[in-house]
N, C-alpha and C. Protein backbone atom coordinates (compact mmCIF):
# COMPACT_ATOMS: atom_id res chain seq x y z
N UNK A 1 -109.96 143.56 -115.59
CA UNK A 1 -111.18 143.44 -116.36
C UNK A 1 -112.26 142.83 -115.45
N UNK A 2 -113.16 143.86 -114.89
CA UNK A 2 -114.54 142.84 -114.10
C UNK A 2 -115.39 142.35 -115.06
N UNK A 3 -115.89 141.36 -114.51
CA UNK A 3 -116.94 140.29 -115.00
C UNK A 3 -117.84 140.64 -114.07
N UNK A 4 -119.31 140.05 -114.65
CA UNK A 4 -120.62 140.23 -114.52
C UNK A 4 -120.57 138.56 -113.89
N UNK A 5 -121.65 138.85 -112.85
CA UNK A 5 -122.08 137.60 -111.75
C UNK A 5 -123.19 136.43 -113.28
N UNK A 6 -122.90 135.32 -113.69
CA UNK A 6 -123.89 134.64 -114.39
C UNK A 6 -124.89 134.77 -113.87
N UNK A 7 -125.40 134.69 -112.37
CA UNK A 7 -126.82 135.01 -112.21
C UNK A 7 -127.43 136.20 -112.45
N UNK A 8 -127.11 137.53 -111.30
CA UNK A 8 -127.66 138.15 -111.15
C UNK A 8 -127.15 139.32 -112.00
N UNK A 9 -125.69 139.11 -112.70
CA UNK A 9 -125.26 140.28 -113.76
C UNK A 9 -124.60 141.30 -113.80
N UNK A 10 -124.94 140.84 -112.11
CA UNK A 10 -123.72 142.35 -111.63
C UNK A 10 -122.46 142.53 -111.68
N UNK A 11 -121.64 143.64 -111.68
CA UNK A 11 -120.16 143.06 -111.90
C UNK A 11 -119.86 142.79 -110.44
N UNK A 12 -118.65 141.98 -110.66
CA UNK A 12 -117.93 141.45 -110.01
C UNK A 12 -116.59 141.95 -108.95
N UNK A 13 -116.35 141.75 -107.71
CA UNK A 13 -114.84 142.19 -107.33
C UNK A 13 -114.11 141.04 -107.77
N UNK A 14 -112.24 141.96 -108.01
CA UNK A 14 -112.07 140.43 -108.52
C UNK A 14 -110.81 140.72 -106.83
N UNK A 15 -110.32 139.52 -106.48
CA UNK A 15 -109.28 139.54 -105.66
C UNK A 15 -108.13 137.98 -106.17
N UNK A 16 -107.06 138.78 -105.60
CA UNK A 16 -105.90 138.40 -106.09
C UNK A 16 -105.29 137.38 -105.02
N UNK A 17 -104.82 136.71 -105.19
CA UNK A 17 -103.98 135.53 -103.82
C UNK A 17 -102.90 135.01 -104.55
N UNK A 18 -101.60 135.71 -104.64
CA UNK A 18 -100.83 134.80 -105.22
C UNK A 18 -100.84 134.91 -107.01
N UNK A 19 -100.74 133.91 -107.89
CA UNK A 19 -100.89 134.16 -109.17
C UNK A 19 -102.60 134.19 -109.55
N UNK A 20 -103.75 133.38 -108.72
CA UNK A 20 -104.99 133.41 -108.96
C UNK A 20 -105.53 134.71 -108.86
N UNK A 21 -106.33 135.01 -109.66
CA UNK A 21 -107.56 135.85 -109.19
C UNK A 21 -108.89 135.13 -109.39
N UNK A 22 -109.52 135.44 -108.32
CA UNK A 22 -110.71 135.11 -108.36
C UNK A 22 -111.88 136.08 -108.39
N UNK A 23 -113.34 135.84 -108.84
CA UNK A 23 -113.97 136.73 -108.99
C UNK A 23 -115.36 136.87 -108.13
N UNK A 24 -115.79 137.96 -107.19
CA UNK A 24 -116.88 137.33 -106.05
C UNK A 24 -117.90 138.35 -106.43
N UNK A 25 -118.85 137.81 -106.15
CA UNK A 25 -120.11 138.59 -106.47
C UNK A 25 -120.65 138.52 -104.94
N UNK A 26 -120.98 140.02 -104.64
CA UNK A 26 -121.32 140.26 -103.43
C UNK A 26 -122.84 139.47 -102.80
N UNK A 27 -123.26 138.89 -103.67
CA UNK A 27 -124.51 138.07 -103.53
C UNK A 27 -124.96 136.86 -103.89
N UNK A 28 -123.68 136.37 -104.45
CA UNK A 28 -123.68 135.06 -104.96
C UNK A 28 -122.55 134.48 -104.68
N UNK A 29 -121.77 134.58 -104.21
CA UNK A 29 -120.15 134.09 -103.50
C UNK A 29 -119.09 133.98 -104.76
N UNK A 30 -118.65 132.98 -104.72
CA UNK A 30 -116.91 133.08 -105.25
C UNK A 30 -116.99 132.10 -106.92
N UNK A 31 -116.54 132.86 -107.98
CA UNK A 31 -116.78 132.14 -109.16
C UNK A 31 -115.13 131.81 -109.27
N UNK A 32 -114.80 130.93 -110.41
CA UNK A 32 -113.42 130.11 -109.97
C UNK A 32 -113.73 129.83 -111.80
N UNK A 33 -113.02 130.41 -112.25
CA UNK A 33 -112.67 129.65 -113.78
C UNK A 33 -111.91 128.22 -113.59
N UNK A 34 -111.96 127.69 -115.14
CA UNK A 34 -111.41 126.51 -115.07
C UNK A 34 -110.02 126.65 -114.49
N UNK A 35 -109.45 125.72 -113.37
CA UNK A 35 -108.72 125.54 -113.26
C UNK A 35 -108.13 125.85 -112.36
N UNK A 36 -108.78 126.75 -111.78
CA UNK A 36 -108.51 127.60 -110.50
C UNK A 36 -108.42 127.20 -109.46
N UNK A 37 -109.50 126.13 -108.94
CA UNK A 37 -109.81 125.68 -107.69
C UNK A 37 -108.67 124.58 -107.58
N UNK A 38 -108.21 124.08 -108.72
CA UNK A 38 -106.85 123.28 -108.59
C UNK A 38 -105.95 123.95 -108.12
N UNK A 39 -105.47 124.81 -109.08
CA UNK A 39 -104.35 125.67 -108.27
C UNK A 39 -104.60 126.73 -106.85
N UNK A 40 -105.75 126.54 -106.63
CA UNK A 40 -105.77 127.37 -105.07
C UNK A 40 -105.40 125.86 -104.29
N UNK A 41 -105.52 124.65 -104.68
CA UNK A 41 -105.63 123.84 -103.74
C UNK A 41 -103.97 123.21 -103.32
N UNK A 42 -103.27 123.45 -104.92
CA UNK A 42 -102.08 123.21 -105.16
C UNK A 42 -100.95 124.29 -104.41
N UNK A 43 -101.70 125.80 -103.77
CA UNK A 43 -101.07 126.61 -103.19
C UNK A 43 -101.16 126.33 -102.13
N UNK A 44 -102.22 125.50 -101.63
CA UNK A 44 -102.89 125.18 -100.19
C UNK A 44 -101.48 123.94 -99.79
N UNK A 45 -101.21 123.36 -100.77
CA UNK A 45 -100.59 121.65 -100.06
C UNK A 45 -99.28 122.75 -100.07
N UNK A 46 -98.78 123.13 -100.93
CA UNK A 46 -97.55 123.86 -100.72
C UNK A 46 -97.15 124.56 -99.61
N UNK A 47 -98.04 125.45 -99.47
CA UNK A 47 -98.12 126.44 -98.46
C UNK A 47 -98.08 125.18 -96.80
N UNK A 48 -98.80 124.00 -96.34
CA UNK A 48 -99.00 123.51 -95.52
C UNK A 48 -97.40 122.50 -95.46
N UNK A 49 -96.76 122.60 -96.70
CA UNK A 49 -95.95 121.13 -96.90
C UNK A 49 -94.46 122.07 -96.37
N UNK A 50 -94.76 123.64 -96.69
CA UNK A 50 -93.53 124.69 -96.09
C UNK A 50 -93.69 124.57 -94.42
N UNK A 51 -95.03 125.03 -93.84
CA UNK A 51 -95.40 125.23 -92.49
C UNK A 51 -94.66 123.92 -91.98
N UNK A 52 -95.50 123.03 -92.04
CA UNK A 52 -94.71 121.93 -91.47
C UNK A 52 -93.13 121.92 -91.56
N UNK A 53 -92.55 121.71 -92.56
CA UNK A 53 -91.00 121.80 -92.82
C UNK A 53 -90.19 122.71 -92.12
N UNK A 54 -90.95 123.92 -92.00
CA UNK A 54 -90.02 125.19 -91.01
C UNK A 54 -90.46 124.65 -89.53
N UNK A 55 -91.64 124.19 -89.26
CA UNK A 55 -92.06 123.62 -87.97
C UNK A 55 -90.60 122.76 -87.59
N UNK A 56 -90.97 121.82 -88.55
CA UNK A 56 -89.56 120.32 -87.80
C UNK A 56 -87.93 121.20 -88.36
N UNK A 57 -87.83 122.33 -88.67
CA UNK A 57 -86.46 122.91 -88.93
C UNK A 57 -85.76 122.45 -90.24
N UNK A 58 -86.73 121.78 -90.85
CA UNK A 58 -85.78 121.65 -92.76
C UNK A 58 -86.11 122.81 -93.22
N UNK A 59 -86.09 122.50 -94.49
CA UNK A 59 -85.48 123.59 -95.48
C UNK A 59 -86.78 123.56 -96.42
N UNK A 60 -87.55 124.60 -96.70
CA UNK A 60 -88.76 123.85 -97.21
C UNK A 60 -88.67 123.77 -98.84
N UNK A 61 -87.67 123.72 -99.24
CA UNK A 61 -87.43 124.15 -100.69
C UNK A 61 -87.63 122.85 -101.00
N UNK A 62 -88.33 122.70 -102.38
CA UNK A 62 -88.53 121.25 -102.95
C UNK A 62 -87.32 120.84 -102.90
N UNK A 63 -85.98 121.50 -103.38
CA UNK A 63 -84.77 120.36 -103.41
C UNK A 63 -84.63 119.29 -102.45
N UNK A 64 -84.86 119.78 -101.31
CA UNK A 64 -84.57 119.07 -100.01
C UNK A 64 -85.49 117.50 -100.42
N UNK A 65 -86.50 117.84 -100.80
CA UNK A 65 -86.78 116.19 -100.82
C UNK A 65 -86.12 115.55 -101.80
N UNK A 66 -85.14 116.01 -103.27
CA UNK A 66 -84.39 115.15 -103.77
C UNK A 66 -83.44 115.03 -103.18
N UNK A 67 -82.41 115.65 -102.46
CA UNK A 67 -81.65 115.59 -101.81
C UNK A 67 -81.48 114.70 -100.50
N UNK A 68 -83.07 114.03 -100.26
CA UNK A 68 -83.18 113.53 -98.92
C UNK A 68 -82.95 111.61 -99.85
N UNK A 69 -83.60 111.97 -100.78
CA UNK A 69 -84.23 110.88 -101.38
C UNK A 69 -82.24 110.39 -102.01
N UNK A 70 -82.10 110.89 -102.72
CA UNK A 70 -80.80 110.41 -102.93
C UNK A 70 -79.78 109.98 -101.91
N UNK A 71 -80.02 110.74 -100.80
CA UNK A 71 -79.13 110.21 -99.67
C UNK A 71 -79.67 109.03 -99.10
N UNK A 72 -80.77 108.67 -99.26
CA UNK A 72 -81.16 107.40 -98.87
C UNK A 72 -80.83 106.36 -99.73
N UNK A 73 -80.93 106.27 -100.85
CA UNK A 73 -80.98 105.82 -101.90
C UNK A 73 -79.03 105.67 -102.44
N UNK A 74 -78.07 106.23 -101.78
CA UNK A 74 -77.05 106.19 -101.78
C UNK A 74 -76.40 107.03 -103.04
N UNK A 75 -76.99 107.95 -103.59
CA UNK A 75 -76.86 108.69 -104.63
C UNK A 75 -76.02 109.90 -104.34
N UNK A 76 -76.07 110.30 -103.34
CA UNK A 76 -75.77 111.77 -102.04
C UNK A 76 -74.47 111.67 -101.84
């Protein structure tokens, strides 16, 4: 479903990243419904918190940090 730019009215491209879409108006840049710019930012720490993790050779799956945390913690 395109949307119309609030300013200028025109419709919109929309593009996709993941579960977001966002919607850009070729003359007015990037519109972001509620909530959006959270979860692009929440894909951003994820995405950087994997890079790193495959960098130093863990496992980038969230388990690994309960799994780290309990073994410290003597739970493991």
């Amino acid at each position: 479903m395109s949307r119309n730019c609030p300013v200028c009215h025109e419709p919109m491209a929309q593009h996709r990243r993941e579960l977001i879409t966002v919607d850009v108006c070729e003359a007015h840049g990037i519109w972001l419904d509620k909530g959006e710019l959270e979860a692009i930012l929440q894909q951003q720490s994820v995405a950087e918190s994997d890079r790193v993790n495959t960098a130093r050779g863990r496992p980038s799956d969230e388990r690994w940090k309960w799994l780290a945390l309990g073994t410290l913690w003597g739970a493991g």
